[in-house]
Every structure is written in structure tokens, then in C-alpha cells.
C-alpha atoms as a PDB file:
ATOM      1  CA  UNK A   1       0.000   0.000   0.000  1.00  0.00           C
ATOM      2  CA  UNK A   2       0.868   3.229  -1.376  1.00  0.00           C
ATOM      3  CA  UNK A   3      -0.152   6.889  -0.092  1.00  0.00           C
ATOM      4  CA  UNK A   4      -2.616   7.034   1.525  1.00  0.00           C
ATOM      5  CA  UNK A   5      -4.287   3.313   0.198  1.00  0.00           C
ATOM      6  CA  UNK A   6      -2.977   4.251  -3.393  1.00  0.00           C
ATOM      7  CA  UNK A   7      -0.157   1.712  -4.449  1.00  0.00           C
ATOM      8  CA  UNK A   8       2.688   2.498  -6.900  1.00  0.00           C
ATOM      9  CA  UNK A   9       1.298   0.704 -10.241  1.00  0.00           C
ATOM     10  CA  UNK A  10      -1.743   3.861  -9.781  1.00  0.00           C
ATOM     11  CA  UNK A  11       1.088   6.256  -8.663  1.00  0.00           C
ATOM     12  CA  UNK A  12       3.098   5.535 -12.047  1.00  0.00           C
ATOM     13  CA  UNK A  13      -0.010   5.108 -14.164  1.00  0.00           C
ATOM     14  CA  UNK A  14      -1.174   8.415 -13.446  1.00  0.00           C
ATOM     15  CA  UNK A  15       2.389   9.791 -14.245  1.00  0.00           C
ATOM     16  CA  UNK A  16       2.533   8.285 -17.442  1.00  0.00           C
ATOM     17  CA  UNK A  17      -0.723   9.918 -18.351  1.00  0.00           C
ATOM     18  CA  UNK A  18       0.185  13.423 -17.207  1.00  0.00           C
ATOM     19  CA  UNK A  19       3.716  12.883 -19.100  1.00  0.00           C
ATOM     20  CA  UNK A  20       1.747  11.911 -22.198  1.00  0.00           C
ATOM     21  CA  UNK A  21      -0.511  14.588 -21.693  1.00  0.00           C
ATOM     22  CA  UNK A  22       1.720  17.400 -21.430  1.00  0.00           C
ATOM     23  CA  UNK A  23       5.023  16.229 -22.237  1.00  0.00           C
ATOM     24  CA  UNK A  24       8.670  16.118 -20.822  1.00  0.00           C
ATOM     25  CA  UNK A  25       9.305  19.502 -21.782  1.00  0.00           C
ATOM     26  CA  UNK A  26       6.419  21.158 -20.579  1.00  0.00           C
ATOM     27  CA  UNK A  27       6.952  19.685 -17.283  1.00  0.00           C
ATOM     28  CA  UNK A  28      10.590  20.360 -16.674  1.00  0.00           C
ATOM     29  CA  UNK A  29       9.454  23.993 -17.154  1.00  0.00           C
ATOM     30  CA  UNK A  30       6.276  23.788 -14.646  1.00  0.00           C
ATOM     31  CA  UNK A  31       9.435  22.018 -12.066  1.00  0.00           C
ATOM     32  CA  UNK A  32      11.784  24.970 -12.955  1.00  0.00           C
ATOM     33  CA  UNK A  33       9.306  28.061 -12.363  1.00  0.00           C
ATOM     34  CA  UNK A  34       7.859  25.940  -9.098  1.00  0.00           C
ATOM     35  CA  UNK A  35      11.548  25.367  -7.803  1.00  0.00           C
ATOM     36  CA  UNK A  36      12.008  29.033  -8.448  1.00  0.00           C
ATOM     37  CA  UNK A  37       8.852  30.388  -6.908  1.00  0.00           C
ATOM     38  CA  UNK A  38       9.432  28.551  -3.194  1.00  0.00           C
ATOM     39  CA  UNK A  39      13.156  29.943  -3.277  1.00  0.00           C
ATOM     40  CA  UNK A  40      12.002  33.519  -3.942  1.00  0.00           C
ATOM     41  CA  UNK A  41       9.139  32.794  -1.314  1.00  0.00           C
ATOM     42  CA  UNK A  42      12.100  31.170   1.036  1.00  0.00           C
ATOM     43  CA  UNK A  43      14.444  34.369   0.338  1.00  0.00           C
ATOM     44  CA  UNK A  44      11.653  36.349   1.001  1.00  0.00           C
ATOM     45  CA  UNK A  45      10.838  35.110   4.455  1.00  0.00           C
ATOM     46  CA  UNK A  46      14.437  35.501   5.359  1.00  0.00           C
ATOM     47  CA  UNK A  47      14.048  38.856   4.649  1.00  0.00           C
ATOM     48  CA  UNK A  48      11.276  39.290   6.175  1.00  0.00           C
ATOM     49  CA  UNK A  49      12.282  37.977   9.454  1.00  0.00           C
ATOM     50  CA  UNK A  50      15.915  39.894   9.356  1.00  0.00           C
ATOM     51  CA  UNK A  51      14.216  43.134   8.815  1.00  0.00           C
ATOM     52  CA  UNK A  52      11.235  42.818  11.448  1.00  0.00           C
ATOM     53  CA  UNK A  53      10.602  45.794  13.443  1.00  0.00           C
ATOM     54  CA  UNK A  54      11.449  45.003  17.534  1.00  0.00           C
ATOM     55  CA  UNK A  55       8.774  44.831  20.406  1.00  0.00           C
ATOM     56  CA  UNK A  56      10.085  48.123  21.441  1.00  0.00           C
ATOM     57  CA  UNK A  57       9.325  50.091  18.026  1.00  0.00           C
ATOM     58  CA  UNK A  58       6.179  49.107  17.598  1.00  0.00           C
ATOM     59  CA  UNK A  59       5.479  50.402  20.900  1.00  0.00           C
ATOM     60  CA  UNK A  60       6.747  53.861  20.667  1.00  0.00           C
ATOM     61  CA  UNK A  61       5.161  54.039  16.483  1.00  0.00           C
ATOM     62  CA  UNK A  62       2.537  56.546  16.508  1.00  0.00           C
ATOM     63  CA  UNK A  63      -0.782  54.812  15.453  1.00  0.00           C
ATOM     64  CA  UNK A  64      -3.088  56.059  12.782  1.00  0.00           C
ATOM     65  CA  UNK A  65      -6.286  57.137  14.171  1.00  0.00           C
ATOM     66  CA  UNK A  66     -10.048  56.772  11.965  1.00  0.00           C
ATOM     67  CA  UNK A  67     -12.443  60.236  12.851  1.00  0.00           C
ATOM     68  CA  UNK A  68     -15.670  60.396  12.162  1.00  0.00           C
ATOM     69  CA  UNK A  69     -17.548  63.602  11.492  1.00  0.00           C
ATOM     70  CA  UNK A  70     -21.068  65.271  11.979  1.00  0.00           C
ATOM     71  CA  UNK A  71     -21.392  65.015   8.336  1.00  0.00           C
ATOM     72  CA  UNK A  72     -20.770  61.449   8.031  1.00  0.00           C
ATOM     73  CA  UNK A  73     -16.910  61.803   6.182  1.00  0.00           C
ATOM     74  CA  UNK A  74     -14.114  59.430   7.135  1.00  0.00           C
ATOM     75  CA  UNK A  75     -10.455  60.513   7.333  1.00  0.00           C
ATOM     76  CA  UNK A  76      -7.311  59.400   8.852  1.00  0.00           C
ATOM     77  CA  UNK A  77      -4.953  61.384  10.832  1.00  0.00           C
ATOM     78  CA  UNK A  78      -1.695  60.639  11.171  1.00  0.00           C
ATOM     79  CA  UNK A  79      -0.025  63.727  10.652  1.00  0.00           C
ATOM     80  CA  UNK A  80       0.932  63.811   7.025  1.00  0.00           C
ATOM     81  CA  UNK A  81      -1.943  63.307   5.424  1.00  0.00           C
ATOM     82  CA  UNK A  82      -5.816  63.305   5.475  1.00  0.00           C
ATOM     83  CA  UNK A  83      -8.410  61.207   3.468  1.00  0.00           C
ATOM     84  CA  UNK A  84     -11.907  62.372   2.757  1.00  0.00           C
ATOM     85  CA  UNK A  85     -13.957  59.666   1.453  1.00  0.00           C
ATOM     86  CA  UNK A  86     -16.963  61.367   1.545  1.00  0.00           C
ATOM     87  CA  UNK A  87     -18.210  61.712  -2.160  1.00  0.00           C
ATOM     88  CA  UNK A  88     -19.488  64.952  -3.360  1.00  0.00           C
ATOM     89  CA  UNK A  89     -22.377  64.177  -5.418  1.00  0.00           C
END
């Protein structure tokens, strides 16, 4: 028994269908761009994790705060810019 109650005469049957349906070629090329799509993912992680912010700074980061007015207009403040989103119709 196989994975997961499928032996290896379906396992290789199935791969010699979807070689014969899409051919070598085709398939070294769907391996390559895979192969190079989980080491960018991996690379990014890494990166990711080497340029996290600390406890400490995202304590002392000022947080962006949502008001609401009488007239029923959102903005943000965080001191460089504000956002109506009220539309004038």
C-alpha cells in the first residue's frame, strides 16, 4: 500500500498519463518556475524575518487614528496626510 491506500502501479499510471498529456518539456518547465517560486518565497521570508521591526518600536510608532464627522466623512490622521472619502455628489 501506497499513499494514503494508493499503491505504486496507480502512482506511475497516473504519471505516465500526465507525461503523455503534457510532455517532458512542458513539465521540466512547470518544475523549474515551481523550484524558483518557493526559493524567492524562502528568500523572502528571510528577509522578512531579518528586517522585522522590535517589540520596542512598535510600541513607541505613533498609530493612525479613523475620525468620524457630523457630516458622516471618514479621514485618517496621522499627521501627514488626510483622506476624505466622503463623495461629493
Amino acid at each position: 500500500m501506497g499513499f494514503g491506500g494508493i499503491s505504486i502501479w496507480q502512482l506511475l499510471i497516473i504519471l505516465l498519463i500526465v507525461v503523455v498529456l503534457f510532455g517532458t518539456k512542458k513539465l521540466k518547465s512547470i518544475g523549474a518556475d515551481l523550484g524558483g517560486a518557493v526559493k524567492g518565497f524562502r528568500g523572502a521570508v528571510r528577509d522578512g524575518e531579518a528586517n522585522a521591526p522590535t517589540a520596542t518600536a512598535d510600541a513607541t510608532a505613533p498609530q493612525d487614528k479613523i475620525e468620524q464627522g457630523r457630516t458622516g466623512e471618514s479621514r485618517v490622521i496621522d499627521g501627514t496626510a488626510t483622506v476624505n472619502t466622503k463623495d461629493k455628489a
